[in-house]
Each structure stands twice: as structure tokens, then as C-alpha cells.
Protein backbone atom coordinates (compact mmCIF):
# COMPACT_ATOMS: atom_id res chain seq x y z
CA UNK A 1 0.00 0.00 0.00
CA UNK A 2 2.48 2.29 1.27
CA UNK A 3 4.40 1.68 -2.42
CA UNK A 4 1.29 2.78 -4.51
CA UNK A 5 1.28 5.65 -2.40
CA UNK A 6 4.28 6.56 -2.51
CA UNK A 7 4.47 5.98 -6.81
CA UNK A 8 1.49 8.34 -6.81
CA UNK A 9 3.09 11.03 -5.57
CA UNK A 10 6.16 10.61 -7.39
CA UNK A 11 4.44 10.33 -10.52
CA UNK A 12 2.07 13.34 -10.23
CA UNK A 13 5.09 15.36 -8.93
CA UNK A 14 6.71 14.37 -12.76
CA UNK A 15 3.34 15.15 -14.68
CA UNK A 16 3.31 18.54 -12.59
CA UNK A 17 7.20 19.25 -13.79
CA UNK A 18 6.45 17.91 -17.43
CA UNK A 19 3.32 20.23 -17.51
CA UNK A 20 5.02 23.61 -16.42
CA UNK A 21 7.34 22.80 -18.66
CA UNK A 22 5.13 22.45 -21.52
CA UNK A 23 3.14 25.59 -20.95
CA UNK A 24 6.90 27.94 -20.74
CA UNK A 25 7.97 25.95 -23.88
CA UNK A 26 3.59 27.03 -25.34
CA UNK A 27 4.67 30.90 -24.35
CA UNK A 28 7.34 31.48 -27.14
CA UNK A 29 6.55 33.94 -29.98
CA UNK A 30 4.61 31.55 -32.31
CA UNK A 31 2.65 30.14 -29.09
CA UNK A 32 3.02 26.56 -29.62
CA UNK A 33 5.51 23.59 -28.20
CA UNK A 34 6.55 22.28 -31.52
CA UNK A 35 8.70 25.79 -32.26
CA UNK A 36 11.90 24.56 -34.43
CA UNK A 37 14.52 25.36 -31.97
CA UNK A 38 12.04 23.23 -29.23
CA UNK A 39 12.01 20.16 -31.52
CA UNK A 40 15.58 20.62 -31.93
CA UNK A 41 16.44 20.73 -28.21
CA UNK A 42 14.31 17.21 -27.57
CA UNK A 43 16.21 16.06 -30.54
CA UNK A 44 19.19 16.46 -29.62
CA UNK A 45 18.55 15.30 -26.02
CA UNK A 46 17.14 11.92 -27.34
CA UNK A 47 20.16 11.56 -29.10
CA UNK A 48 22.43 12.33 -26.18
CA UNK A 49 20.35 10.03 -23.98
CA UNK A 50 20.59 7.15 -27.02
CA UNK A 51 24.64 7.77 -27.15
CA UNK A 52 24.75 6.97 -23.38
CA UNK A 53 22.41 4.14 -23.16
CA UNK A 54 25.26 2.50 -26.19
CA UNK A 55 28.14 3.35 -23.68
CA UNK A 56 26.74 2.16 -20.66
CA UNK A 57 27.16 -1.91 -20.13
CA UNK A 58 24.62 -3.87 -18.40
């Protein structure tokens, strides 16, 4: 119990982070998320994360 409890709040703390960061990222000039220099940055930070996934053994 004290596990699903303890996920929940973990989880809604992420959703809470993900969402403030979507609505600065919706409050650029054009107004929306999928700006080219946003698409870009999660680009290139998929890529980065991808590149250390390959160098890390497990």
C-alpha cells in the first residue's frame, strides 16, 4: 500500500514538472511547443540520452 502511495506522488510530482514545462515551452513567440529550436532541443537530447544508453554496459 504504502508503495502505490508513494508511486502516486512521485508520478504526479513528474506530470506537474512535465506540464510547467510544456506551458513555458507554449509561451514562445509563435505560441506553440513544436517551435523549431524546441524540436531541436528534444532532438538532440534523445540523441544524447541514445549515445549513453550504447556506452553504458549492463
Amino acid at each position: 500500500m504504502w508503495a502505490t502511495l508513494f508511486l502516486a506522488v512521485g508520478a504526479g510530482a513528474i506530470f506537474q514538472v512535465v506540464w510547467q514545462i510544456g506551458r513555458l515551452m507554449g509561451n514562445g513567440d509563435d505560441g506553440t511547443i513544436f517551435a523549431p529550436l524546441n524540436v531541436a532541443g528534444v532532438v538532440a537530447g534523445m540523441l544524447v540520452m541514445y549515445a549513453t544508453g550504447l556506452l553504458v554496459t549492463g
